[in-house]
PDB file of N, CA and C in Angstrom:
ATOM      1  N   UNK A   1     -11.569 -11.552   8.069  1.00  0.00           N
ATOM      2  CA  UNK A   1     -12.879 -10.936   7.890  1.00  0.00           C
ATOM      3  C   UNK A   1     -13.856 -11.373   8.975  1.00  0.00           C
ATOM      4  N   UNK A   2     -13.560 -12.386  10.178  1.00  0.00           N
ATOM      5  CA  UNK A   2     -14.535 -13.180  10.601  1.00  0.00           C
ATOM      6  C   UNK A   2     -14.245 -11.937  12.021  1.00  0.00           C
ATOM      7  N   UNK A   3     -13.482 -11.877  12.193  1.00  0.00           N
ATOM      8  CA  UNK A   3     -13.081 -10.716  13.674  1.00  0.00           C
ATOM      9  C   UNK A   3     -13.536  -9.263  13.810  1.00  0.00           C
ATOM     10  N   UNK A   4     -14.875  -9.116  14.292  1.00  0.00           N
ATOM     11  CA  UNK A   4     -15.168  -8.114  14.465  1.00  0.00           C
ATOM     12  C   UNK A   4     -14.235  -6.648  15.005  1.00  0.00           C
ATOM     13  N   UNK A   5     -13.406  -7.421  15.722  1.00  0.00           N
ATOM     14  CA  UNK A   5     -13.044  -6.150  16.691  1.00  0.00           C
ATOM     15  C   UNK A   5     -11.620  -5.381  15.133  1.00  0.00           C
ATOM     16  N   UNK A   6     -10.984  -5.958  14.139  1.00  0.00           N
ATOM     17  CA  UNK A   6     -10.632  -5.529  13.083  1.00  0.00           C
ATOM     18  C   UNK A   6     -11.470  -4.796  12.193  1.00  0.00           C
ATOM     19  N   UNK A   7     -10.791  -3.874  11.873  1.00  0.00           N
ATOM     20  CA  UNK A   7     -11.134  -2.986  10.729  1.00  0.00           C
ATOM     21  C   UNK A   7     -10.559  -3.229   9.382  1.00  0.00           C
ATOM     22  N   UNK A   8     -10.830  -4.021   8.418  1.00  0.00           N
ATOM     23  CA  UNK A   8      -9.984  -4.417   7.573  1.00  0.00           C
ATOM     24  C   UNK A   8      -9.817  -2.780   6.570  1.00  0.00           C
ATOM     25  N   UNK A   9      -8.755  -3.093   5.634  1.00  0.00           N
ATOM     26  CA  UNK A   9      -8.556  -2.639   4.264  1.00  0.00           C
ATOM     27  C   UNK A   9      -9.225  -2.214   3.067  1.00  0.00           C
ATOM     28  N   UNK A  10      -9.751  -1.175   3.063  1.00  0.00           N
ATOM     29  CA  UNK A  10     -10.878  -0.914   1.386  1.00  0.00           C
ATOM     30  C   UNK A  10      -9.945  -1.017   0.461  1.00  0.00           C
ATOM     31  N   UNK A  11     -10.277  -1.629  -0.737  1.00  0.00           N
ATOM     32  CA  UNK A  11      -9.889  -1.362  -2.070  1.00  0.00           C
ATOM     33  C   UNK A  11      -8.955  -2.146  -2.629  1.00  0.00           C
ATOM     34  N   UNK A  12      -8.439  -3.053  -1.942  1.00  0.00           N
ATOM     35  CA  UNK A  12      -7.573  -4.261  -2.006  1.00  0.00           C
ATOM     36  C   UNK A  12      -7.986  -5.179  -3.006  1.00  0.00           C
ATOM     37  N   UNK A  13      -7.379  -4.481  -4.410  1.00  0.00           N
ATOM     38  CA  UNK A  13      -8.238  -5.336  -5.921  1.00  0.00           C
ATOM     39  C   UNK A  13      -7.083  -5.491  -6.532  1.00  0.00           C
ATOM     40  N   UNK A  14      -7.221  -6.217  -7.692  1.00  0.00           N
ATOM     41  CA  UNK A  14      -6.003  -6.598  -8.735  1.00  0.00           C
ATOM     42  C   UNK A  14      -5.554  -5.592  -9.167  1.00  0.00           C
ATOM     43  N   UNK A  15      -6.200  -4.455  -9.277  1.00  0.00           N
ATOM     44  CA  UNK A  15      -5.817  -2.849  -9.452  1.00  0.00           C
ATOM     45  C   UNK A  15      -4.797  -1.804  -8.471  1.00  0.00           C
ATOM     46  N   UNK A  16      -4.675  -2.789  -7.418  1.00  0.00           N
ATOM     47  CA  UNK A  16      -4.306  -2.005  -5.999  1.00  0.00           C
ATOM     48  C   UNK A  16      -2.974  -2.746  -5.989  1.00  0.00           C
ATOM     49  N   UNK A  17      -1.829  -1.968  -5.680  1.00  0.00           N
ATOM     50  CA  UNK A  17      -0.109  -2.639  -5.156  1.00  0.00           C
ATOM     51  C   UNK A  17      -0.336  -3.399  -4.087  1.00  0.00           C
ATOM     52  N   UNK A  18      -0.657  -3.213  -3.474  1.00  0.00           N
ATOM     53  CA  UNK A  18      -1.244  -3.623  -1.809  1.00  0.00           C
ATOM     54  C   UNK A  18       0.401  -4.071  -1.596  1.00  0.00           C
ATOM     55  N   UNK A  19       1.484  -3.184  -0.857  1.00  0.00           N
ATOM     56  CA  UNK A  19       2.592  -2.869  -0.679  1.00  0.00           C
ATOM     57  C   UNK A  19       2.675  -3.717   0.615  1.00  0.00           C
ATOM     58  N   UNK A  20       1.917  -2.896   1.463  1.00  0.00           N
ATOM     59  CA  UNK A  20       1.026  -2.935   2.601  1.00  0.00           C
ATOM     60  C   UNK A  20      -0.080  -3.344   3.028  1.00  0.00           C
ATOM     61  N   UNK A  21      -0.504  -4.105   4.049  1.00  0.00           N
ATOM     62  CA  UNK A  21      -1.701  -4.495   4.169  1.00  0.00           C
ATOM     63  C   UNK A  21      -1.955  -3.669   5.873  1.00  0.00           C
ATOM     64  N   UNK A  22      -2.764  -2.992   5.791  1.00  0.00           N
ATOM     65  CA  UNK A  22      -2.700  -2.756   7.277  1.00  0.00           C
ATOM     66  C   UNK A  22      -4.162  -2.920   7.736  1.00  0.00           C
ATOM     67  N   UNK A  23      -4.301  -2.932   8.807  1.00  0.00           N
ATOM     68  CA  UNK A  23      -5.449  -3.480  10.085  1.00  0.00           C
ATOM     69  C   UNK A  23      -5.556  -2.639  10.974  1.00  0.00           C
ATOM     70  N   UNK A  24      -6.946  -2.528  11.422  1.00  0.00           N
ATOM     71  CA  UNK A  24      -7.000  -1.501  12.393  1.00  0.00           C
ATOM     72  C   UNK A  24      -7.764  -2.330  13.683  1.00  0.00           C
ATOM     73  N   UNK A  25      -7.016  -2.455  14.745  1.00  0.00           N
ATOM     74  CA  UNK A  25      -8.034  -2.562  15.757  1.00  0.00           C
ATOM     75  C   UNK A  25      -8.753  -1.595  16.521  1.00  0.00           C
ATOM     76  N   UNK A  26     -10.182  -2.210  16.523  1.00  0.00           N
ATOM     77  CA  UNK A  26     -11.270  -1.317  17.397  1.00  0.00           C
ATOM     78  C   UNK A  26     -10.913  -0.919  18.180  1.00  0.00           C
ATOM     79  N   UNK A  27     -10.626  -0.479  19.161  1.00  0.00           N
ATOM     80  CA  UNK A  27     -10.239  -0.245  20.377  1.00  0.00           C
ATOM     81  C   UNK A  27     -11.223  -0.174  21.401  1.00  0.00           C
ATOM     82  N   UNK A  28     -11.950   0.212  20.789  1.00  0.00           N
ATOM     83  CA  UNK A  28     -13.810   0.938  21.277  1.00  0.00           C
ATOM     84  C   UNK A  28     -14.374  -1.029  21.905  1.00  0.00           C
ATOM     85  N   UNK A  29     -14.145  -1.628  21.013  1.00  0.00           N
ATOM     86  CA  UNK A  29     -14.476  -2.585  21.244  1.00  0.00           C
ATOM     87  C   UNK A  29     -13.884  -3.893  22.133  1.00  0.00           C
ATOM     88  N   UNK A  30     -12.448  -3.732  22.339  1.00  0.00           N
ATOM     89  CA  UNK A  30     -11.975  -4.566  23.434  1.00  0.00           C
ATOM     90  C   UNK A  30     -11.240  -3.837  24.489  1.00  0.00           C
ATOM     91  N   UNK A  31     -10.710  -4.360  25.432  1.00  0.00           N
ATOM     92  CA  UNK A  31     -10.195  -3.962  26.421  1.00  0.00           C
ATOM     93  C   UNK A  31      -8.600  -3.936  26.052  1.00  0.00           C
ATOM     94  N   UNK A  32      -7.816  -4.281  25.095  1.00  0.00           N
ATOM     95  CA  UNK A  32      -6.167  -4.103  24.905  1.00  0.00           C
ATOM     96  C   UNK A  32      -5.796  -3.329  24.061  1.00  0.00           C
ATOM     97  N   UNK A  33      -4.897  -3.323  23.480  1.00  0.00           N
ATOM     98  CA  UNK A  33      -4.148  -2.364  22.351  1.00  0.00           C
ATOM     99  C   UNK A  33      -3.640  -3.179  21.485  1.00  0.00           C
ATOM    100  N   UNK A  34      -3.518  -2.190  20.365  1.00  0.00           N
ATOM    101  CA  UNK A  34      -2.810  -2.653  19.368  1.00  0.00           C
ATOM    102  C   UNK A  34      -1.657  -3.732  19.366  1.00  0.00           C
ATOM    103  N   UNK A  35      -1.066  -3.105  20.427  1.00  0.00           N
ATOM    104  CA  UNK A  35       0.754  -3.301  20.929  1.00  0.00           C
ATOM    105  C   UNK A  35       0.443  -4.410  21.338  1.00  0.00           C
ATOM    106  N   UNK A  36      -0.953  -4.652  22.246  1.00  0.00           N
ATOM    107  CA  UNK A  36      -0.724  -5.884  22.826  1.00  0.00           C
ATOM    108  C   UNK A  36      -1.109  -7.287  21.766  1.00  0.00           C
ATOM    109  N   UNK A  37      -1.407  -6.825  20.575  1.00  0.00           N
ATOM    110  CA  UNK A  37      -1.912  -7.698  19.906  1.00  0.00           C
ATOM    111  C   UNK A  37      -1.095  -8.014  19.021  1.00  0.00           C
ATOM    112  N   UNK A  38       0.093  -6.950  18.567  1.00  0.00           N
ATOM    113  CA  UNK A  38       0.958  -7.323  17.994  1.00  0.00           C
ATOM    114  C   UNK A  38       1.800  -8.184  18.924  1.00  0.00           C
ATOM    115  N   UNK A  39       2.461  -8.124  20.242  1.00  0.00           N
ATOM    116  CA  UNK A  39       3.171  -8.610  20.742  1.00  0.00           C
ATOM    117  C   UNK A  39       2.507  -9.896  20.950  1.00  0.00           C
ATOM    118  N   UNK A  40       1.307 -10.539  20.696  1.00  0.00           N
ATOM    119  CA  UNK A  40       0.695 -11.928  20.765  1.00  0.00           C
ATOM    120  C   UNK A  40       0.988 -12.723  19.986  1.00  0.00           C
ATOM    121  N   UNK A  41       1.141 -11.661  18.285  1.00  0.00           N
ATOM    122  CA  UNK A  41       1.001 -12.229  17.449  1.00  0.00           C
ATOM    123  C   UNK A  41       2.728 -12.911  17.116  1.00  0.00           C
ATOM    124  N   UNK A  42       3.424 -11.664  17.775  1.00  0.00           N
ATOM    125  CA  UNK A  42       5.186 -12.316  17.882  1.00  0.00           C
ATOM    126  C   UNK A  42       5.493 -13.519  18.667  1.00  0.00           C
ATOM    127  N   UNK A  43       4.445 -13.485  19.997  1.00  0.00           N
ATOM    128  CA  UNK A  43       5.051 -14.131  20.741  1.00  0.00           C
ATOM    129  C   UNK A  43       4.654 -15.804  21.055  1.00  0.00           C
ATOM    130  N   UNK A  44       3.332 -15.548  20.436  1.00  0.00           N
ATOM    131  CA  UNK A  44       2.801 -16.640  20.110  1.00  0.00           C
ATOM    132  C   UNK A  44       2.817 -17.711  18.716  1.00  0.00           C
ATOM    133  N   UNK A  45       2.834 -16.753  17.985  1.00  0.00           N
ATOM    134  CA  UNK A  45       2.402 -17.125  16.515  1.00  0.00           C
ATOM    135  C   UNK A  45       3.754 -16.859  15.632  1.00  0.00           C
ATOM    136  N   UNK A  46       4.547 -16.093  16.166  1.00  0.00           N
ATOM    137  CA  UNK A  46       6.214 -15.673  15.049  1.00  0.00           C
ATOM    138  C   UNK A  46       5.629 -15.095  14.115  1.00  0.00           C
ATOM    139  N   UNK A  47       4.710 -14.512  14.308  1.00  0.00           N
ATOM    140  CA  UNK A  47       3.950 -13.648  12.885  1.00  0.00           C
ATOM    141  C   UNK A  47       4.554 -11.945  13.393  1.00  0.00           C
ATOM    142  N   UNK A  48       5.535 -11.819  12.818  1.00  0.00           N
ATOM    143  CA  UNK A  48       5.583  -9.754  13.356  1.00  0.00           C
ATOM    144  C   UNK A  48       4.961  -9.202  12.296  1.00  0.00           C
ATOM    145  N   UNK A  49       4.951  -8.017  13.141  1.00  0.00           N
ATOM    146  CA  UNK A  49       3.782  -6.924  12.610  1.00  0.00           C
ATOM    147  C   UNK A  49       4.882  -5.470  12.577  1.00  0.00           C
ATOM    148  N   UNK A  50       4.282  -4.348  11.928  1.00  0.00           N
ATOM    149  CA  UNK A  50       4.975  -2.930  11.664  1.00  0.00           C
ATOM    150  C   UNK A  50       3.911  -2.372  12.028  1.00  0.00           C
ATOM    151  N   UNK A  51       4.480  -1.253  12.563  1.00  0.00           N
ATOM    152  CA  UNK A  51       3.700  -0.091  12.872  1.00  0.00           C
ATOM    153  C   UNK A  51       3.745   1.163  11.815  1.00  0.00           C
ATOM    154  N   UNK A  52       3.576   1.256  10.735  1.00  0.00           N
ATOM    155  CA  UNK A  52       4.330   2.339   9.689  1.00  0.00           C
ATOM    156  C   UNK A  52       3.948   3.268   9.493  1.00  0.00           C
ATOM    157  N   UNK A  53       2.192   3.850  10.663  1.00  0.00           N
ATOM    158  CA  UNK A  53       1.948   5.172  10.581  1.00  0.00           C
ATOM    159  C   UNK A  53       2.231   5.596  11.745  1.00  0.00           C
ATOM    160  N   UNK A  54       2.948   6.053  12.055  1.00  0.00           N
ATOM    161  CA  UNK A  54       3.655   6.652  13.466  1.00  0.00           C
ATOM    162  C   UNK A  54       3.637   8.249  13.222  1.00  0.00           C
ATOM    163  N   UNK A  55       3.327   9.017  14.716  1.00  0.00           N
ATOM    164  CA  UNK A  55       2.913  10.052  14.256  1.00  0.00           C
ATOM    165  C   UNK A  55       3.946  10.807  14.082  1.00  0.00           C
ATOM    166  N   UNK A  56       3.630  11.722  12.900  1.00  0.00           N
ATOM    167  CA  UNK A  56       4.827  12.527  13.098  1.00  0.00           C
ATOM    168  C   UNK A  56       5.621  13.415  14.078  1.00  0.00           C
ATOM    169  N   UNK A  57       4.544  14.161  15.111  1.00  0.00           N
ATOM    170  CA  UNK A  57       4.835  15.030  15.693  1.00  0.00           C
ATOM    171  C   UNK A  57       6.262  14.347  17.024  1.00  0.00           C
ATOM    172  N   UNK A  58       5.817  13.201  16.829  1.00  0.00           N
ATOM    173  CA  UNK A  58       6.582  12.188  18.018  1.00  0.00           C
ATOM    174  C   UNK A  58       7.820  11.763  17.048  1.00  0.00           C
ATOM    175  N   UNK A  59       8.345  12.073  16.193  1.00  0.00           N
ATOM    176  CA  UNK A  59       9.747  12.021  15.455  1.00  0.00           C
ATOM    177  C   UNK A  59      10.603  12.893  15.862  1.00  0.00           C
ATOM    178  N   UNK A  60      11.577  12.975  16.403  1.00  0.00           N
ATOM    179  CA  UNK A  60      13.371  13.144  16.624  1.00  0.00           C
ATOM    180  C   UNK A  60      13.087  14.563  15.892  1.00  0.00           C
ATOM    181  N   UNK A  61      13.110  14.383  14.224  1.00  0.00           N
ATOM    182  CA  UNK A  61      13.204  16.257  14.087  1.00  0.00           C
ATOM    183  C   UNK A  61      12.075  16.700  14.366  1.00  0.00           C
ATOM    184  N   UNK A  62      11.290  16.617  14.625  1.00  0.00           N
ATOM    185  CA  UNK A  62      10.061  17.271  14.913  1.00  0.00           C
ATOM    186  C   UNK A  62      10.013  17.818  16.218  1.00  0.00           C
ATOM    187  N   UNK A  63      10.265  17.150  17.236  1.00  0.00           N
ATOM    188  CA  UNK A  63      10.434  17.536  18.682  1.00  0.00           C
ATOM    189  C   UNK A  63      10.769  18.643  19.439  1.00  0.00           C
ATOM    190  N   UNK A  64      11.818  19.563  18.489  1.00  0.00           N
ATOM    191  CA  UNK A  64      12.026  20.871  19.048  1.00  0.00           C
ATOM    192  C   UNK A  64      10.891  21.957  18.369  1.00  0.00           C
ATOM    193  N   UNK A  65       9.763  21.492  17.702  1.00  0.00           N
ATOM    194  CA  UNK A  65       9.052  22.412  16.720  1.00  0.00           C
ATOM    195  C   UNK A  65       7.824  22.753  18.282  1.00  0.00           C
ATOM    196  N   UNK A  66       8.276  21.862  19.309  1.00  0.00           N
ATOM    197  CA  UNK A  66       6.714  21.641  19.911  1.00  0.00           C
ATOM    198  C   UNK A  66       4.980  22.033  19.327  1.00  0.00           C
ATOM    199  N   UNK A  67       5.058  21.195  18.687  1.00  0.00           N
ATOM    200  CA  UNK A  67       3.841  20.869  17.653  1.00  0.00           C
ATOM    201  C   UNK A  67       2.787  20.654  19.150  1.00  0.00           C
ATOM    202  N   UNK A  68       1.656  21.659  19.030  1.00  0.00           N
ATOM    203  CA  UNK A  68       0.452  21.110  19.178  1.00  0.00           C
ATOM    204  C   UNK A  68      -0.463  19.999  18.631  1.00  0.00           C
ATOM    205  N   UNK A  69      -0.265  18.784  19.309  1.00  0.00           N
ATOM    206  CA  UNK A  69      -1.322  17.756  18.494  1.00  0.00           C
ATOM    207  C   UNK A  69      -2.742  17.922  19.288  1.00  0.00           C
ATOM    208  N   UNK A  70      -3.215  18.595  19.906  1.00  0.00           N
ATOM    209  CA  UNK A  70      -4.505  18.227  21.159  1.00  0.00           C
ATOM    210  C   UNK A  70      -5.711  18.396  19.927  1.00  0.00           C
ATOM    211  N   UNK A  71      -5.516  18.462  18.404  1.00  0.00           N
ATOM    212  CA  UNK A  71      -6.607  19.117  17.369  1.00  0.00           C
ATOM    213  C   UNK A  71      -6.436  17.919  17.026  1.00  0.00           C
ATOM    214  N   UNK A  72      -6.098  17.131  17.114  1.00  0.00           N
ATOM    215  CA  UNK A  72      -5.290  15.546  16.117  1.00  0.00           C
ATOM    216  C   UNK A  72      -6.356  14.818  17.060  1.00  0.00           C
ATOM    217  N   UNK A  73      -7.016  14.507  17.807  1.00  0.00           N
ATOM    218  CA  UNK A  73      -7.340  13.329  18.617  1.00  0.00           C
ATOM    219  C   UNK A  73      -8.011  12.203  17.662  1.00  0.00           C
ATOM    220  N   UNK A  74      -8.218  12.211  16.667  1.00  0.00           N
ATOM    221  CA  UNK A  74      -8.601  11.090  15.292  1.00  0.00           C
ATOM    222  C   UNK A  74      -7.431  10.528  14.885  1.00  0.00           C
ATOM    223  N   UNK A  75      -6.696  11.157  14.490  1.00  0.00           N
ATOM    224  CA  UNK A  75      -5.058  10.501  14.470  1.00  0.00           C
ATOM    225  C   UNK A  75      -4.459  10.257  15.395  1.00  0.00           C
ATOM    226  N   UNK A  76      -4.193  10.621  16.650  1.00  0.00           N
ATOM    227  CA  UNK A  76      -3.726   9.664  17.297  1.00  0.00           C
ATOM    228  C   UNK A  76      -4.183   8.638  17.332  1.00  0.00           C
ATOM    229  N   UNK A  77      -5.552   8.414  17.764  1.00  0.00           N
ATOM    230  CA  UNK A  77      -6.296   7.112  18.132  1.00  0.00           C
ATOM    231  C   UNK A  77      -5.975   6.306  16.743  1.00  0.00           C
ATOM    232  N   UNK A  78      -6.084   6.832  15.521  1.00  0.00           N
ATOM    233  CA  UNK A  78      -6.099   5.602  14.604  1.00  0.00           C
ATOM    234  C   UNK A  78      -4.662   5.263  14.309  1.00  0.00           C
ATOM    235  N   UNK A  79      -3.584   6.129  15.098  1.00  0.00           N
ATOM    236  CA  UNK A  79      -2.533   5.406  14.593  1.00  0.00           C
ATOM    237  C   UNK A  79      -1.859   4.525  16.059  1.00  0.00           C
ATOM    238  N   UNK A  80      -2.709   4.517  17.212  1.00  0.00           N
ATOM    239  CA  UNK A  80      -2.603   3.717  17.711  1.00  0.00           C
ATOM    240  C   UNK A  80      -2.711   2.195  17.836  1.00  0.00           C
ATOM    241  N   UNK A  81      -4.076   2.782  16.735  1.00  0.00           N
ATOM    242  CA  UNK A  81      -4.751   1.090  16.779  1.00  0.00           C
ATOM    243  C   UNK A  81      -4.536   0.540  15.258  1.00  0.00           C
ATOM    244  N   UNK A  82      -3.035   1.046  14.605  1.00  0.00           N
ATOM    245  CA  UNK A  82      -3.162  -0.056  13.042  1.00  0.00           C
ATOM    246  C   UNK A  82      -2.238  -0.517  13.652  1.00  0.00           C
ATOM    247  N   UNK A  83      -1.629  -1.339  12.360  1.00  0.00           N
ATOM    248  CA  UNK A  83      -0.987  -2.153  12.114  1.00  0.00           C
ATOM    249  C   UNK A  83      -0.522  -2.895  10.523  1.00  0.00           C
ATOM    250  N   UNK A  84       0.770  -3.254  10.267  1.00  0.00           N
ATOM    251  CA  UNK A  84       0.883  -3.975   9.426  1.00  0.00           C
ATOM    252  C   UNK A  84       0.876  -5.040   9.134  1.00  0.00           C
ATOM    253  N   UNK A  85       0.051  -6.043   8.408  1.00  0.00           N
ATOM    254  CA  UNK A  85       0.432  -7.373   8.543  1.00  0.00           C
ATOM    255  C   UNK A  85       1.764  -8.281   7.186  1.00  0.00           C
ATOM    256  N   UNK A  86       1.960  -9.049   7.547  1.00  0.00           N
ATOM    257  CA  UNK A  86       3.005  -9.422   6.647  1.00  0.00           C
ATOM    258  C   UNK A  86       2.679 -10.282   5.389  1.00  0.00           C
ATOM    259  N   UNK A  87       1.629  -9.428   4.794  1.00  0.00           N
ATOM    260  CA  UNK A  87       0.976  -9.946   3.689  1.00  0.00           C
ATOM    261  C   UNK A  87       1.159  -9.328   2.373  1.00  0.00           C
ATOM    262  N   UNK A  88       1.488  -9.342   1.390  1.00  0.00           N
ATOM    263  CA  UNK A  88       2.026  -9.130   0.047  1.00  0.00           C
ATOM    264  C   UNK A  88       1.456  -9.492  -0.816  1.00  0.00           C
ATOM    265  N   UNK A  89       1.348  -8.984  -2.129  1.00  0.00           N
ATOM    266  CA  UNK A  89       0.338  -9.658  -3.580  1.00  0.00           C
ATOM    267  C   UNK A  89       0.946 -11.251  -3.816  1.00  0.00           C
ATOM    268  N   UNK A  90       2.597 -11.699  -3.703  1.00  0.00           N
ATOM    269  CA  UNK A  90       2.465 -12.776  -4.004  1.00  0.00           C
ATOM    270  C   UNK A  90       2.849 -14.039  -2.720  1.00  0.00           C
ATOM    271  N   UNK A  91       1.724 -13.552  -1.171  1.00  0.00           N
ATOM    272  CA  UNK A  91       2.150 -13.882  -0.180  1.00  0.00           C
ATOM    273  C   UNK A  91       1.560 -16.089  -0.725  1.00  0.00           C
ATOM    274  N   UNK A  92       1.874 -17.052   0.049  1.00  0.00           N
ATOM    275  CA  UNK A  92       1.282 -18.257  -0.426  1.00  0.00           C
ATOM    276  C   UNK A  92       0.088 -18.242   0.324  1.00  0.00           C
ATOM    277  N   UNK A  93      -1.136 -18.932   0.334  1.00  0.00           N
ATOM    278  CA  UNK A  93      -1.682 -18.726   0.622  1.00  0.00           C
ATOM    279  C   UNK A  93      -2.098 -19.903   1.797  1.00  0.00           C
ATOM    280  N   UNK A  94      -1.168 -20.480   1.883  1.00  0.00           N
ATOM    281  CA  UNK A  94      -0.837 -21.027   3.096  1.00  0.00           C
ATOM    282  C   UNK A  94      -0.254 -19.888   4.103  1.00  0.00           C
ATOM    283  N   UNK A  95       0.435 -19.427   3.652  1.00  0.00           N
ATOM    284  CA  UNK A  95       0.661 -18.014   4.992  1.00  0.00           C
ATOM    285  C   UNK A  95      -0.552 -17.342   5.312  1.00  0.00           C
ATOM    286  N   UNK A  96      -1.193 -16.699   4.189  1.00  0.00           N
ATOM    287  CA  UNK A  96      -2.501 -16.121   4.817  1.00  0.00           C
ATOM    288  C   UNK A  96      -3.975 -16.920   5.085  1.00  0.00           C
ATOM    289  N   UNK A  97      -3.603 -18.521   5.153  1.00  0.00           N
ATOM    290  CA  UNK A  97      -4.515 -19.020   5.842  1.00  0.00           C
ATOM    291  C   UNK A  97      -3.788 -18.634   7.948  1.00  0.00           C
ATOM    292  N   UNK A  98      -2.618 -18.761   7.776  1.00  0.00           N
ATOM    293  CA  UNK A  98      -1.867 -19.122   9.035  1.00  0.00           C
ATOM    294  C   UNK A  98      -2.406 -17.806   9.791  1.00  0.00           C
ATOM    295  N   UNK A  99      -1.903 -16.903   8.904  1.00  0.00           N
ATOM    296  CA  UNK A  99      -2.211 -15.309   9.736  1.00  0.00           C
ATOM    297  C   UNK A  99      -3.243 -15.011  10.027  1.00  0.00           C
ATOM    298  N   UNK A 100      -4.563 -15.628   8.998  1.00  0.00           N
ATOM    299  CA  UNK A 100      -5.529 -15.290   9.957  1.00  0.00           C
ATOM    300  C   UNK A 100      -6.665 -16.283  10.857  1.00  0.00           C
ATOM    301  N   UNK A 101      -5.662 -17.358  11.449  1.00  0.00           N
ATOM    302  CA  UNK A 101      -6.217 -18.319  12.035  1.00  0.00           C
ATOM    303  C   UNK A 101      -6.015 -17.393  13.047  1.00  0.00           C
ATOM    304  N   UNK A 102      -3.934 -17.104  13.041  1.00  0.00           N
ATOM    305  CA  UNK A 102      -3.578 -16.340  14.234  1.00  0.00           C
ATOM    306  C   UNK A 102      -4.187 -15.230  14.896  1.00  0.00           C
ATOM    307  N   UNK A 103      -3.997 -14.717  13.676  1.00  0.00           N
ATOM    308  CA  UNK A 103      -5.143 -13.437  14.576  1.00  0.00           C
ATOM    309  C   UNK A 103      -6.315 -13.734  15.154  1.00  0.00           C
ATOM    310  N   UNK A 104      -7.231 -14.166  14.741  1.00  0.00           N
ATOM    311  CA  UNK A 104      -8.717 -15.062  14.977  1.00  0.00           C
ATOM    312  C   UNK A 104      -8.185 -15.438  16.652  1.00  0.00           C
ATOM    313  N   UNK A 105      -6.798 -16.290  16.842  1.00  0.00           N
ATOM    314  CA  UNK A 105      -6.384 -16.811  17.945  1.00  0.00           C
ATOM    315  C   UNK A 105      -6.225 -15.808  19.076  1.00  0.00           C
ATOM    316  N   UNK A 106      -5.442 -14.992  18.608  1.00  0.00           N
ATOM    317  CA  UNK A 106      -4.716 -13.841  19.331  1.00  0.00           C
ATOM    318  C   UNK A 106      -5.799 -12.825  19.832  1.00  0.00           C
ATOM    319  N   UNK A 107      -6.973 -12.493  18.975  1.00  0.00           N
ATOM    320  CA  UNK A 107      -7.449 -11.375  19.251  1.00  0.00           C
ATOM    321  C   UNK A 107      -8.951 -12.387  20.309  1.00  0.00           C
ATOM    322  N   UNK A 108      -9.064 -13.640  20.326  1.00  0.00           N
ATOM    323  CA  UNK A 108      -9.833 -14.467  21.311  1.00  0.00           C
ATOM    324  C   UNK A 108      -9.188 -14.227  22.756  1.00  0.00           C
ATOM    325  N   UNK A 109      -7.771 -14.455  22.611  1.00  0.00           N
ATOM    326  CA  UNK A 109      -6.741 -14.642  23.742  1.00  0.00           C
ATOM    327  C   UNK A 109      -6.911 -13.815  24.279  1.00  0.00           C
ATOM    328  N   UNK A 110      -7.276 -12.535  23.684  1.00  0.00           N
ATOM    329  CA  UNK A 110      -6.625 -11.143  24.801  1.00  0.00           C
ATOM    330  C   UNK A 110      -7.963 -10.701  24.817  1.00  0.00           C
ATOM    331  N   UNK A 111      -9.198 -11.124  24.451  1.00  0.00           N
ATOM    332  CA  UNK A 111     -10.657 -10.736  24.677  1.00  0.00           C
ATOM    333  C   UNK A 111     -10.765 -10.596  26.726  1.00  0.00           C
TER     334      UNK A 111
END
């Protein structure tokens, strides 16, 4: 919550599966990418990350449909900049102190 350049999660209550936790980086606001922040967070920290909104039009069967995306420019950009983190309802909370020191770390690093 302390990292501006993240977009956290709405609605993340005792009511919510939270399956998934995903993160959005600003983009607007630093100079790297997503990719590069995940690959910080692997390479530094052993924390991996998923990418699990990937667009469709860029999938294997989709490819011969040649889909116009140039109306999409909101979706691309936001599925550039999420991410999954490896956080779960019964993660310890020693892990999610770790993850978000890391990030805090990672997203300083690549400022």
């Amino acid at each position: 919550a302390e990292v501006d350049e993240l977009i956290l999660p709405a609605g993340h209550g005792p009511e919510h599966a939270s399956h998934l936790y995903v993160v959005r980086l600003d983009t607007d606001k630093v100079g790297f990418s997503a990719a590069d922040l995940r690959d910080r967070l692997k390479d530094t920290y052993l924390i991996g990350t998923s990418h699990h909104y990937c667009l469709v039009w860029n999938w294997e069967a989709f490819r011969e449909l040649e889909y116009d995306n140039t109306a999409c420019p909101v979706v691309e950009k936001a599925s550039e900049q999420v991410m999954s983190l490896p956080i779960f309802p019964h993660t310890p909370f020693e892990d999610l102190d770790y993850i978000a020191w890391a990030m805090k770390g990672a997203v300083a690093a690549l400022r």
